[in-house]
C-alpha atoms as a PDB file:
ATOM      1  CA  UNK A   1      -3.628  32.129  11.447  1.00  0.00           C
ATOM      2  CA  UNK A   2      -3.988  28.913   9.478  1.00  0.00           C
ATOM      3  CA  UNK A   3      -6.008  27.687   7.321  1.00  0.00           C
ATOM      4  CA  UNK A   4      -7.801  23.961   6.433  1.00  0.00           C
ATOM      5  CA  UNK A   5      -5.392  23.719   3.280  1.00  0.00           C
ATOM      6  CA  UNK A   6      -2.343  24.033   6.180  1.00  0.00           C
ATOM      7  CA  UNK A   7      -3.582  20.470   6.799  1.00  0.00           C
ATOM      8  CA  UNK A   8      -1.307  17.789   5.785  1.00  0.00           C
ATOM      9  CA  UNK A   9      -3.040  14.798   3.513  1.00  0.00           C
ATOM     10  CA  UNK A  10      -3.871  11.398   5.256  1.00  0.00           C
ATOM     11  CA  UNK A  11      -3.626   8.883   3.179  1.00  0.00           C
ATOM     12  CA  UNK A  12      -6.185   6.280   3.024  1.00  0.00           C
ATOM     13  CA  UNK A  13      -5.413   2.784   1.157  1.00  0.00           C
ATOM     14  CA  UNK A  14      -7.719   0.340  -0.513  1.00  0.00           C
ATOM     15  CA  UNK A  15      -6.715  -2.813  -1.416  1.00  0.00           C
ATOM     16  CA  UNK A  16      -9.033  -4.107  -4.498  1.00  0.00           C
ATOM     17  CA  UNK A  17      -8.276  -6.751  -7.662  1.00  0.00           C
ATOM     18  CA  UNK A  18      -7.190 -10.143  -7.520  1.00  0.00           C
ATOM     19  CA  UNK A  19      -4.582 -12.831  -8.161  1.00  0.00           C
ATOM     20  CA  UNK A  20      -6.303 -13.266 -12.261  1.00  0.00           C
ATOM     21  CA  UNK A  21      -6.278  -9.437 -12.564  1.00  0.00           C
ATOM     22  CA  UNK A  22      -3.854  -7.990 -10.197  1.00  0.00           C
ATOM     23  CA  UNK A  23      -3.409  -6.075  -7.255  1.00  0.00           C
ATOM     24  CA  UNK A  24      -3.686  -2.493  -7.144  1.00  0.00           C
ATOM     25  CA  UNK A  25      -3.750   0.049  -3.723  1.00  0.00           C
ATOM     26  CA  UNK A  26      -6.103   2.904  -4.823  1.00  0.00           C
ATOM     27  CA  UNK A  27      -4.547   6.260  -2.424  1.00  0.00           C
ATOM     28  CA  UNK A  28      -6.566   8.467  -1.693  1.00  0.00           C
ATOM     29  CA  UNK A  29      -7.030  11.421   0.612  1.00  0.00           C
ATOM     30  CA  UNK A  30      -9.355  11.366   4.029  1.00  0.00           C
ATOM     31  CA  UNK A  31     -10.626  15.457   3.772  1.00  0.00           C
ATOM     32  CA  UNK A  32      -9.845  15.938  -0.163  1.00  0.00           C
ATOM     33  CA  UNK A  33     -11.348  14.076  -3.194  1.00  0.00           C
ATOM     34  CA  UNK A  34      -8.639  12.977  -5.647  1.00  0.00           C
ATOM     35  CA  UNK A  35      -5.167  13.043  -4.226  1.00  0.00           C
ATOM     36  CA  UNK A  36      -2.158  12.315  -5.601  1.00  0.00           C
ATOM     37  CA  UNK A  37       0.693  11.479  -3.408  1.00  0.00           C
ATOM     38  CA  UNK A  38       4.263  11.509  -3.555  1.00  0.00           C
ATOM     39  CA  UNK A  39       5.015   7.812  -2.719  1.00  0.00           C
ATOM     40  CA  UNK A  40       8.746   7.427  -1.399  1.00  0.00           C
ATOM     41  CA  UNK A  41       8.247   3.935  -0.619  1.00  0.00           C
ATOM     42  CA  UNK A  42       6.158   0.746  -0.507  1.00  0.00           C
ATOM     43  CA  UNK A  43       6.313  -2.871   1.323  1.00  0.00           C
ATOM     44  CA  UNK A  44       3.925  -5.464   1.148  1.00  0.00           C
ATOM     45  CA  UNK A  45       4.554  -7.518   4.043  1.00  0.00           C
ATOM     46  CA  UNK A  46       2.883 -11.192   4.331  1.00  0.00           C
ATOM     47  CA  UNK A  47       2.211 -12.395   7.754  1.00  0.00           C
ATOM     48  CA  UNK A  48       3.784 -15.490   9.264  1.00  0.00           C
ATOM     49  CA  UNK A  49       1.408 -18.301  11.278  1.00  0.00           C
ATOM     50  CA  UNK A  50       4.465 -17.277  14.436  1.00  0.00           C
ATOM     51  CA  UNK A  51       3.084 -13.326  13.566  1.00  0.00           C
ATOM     52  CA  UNK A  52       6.031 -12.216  12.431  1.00  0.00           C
ATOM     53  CA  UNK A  53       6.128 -10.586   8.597  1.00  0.00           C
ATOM     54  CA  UNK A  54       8.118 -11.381   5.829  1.00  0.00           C
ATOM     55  CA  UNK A  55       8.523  -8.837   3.216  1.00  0.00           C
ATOM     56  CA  UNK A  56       7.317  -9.945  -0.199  1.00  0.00           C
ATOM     57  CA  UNK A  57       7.449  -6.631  -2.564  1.00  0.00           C
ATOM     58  CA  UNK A  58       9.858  -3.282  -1.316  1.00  0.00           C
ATOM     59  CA  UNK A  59      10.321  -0.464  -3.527  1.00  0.00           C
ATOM     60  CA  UNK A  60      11.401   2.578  -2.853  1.00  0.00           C
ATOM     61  CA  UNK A  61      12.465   6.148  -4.098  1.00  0.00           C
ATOM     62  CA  UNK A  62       9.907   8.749  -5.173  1.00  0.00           C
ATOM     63  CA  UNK A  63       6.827   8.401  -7.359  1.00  0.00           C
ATOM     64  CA  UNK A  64       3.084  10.713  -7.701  1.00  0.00           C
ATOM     65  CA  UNK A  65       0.867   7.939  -7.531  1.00  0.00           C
ATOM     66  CA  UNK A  66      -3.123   7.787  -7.458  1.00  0.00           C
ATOM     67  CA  UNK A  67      -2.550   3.641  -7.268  1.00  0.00           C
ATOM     68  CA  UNK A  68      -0.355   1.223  -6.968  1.00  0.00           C
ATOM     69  CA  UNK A  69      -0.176  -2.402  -8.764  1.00  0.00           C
ATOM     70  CA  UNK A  70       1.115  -4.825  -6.807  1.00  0.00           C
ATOM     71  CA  UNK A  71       4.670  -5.986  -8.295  1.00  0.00           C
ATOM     72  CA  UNK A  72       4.280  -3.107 -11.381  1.00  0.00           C
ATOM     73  CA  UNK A  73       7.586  -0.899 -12.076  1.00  0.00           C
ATOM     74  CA  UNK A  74       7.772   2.834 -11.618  1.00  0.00           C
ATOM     75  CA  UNK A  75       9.984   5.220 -13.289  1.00  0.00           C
ATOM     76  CA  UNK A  76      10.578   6.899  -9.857  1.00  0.00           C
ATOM     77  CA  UNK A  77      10.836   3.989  -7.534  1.00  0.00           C
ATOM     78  CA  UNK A  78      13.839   1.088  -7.534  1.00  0.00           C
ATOM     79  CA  UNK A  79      12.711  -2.455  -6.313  1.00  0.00           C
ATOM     80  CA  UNK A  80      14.898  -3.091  -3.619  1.00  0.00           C
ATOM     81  CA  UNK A  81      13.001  -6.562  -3.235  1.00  0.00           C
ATOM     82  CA  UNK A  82      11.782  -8.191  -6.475  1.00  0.00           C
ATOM     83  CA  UNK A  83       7.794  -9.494  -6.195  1.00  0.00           C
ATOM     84  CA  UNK A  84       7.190 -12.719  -4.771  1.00  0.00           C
ATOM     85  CA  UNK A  85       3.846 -13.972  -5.510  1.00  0.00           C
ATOM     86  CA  UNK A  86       0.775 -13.295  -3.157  1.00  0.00           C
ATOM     87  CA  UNK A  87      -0.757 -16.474  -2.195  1.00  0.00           C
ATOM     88  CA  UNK A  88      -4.716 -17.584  -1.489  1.00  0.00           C
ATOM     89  CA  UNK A  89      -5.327 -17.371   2.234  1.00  0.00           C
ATOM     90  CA  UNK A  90      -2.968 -15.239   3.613  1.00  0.00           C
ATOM     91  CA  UNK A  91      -2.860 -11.810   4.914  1.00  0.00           C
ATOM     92  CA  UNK A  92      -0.802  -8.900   3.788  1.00  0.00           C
ATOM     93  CA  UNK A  93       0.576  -5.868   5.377  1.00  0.00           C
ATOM     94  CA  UNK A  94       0.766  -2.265   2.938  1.00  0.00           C
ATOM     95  CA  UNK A  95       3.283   0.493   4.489  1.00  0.00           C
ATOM     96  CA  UNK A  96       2.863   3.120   2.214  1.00  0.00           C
ATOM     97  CA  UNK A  97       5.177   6.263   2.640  1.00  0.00           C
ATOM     98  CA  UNK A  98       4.615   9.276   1.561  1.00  0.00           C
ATOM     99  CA  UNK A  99       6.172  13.073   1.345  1.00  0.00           C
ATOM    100  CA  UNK A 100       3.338  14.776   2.518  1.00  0.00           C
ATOM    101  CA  UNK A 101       5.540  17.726   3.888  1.00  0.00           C
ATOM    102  CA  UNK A 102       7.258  15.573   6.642  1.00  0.00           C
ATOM    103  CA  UNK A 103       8.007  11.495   6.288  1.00  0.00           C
ATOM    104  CA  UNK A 104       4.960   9.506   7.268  1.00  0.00           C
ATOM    105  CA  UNK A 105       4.170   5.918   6.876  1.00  0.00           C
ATOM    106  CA  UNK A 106       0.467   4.646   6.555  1.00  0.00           C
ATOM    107  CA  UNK A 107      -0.047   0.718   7.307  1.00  0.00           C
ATOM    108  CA  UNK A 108      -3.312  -0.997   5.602  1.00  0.00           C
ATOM    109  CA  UNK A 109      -3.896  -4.784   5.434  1.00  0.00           C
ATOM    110  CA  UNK A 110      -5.379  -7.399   3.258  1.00  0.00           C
ATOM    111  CA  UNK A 111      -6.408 -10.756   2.482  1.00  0.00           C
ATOM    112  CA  UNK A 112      -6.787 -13.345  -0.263  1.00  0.00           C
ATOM    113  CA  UNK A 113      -9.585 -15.234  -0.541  1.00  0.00           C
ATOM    114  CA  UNK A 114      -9.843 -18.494  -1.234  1.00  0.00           C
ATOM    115  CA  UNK A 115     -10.962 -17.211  -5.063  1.00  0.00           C
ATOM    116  CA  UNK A 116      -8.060 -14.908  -5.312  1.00  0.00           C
ATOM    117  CA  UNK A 117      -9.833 -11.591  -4.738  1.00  0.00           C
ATOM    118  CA  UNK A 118      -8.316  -9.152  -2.455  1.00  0.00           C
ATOM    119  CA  UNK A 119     -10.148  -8.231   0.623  1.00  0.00           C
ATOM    120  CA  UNK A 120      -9.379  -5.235   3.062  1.00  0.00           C
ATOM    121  CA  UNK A 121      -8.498  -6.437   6.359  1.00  0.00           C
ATOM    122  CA  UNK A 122     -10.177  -3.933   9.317  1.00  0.00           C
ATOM    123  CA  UNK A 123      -8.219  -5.017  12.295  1.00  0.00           C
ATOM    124  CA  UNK A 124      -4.222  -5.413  10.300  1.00  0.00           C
ATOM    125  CA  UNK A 125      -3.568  -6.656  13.694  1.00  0.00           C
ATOM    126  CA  UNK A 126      -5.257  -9.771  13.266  1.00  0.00           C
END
């Protein structure tokens, strides 16, 4: 028999801030309120006019996190790829990974504005 706390977390990522105050990634949890996760890596990817992606921030190791800030340094995760700056106008790509039990990788997307403020992107296909 199993029970609902068998499940495993899934993550959900919310891209919020801006270029004047910073970008953090609020994690949180689909079925539970206030999650912390085990981050083992992050990459902020920004897409290319061809559609390809260029990686702008990596970091990786192992980290409990309830948010992430955009270029900030963690005791528990290296940057393997120092920040480059984010840029009005273009869209982002988040991988998030996470030790949730067994490796898994969420992908979330987001936009500057033409003001600087971070927007969530629905579609990260786009």
């Amino acid at each position: 028999l199993t029970s609902c706390s068998a499940f495993q977390p899934v993550i959900d990522v919310v891209p919020s801030g801006s270029l004047q105050q910073g970008v953090v990634f609020y994690l949180g949890d689909v079925f539970r309120s206030h999650r912390e996760f085990t981050v083992t890596g992050v990459t902020v990817a920004e897409k290319q006019p061809d559609g390809s992606r260029r990686a702008v921030w990596i970091a990786e190791g192992a980290q409990s996190l309830h948010y992430i800030t955009y270029g900030a340094k963690y005791p528990g995760l290296e940057e393997v790829r120092l920040p480059l700056p984010l840029k009005r106008g273009n869209r982002y790509e988040v991988f998030v990974y996470t030790s949730t039990g067994a490796k898994s990788l969420d992908l979330f997307a987001f936009q500057v504005d033409e003001n600087g403020n971070v927007r969530q992107v629905a579609d990260w296909r786009m």
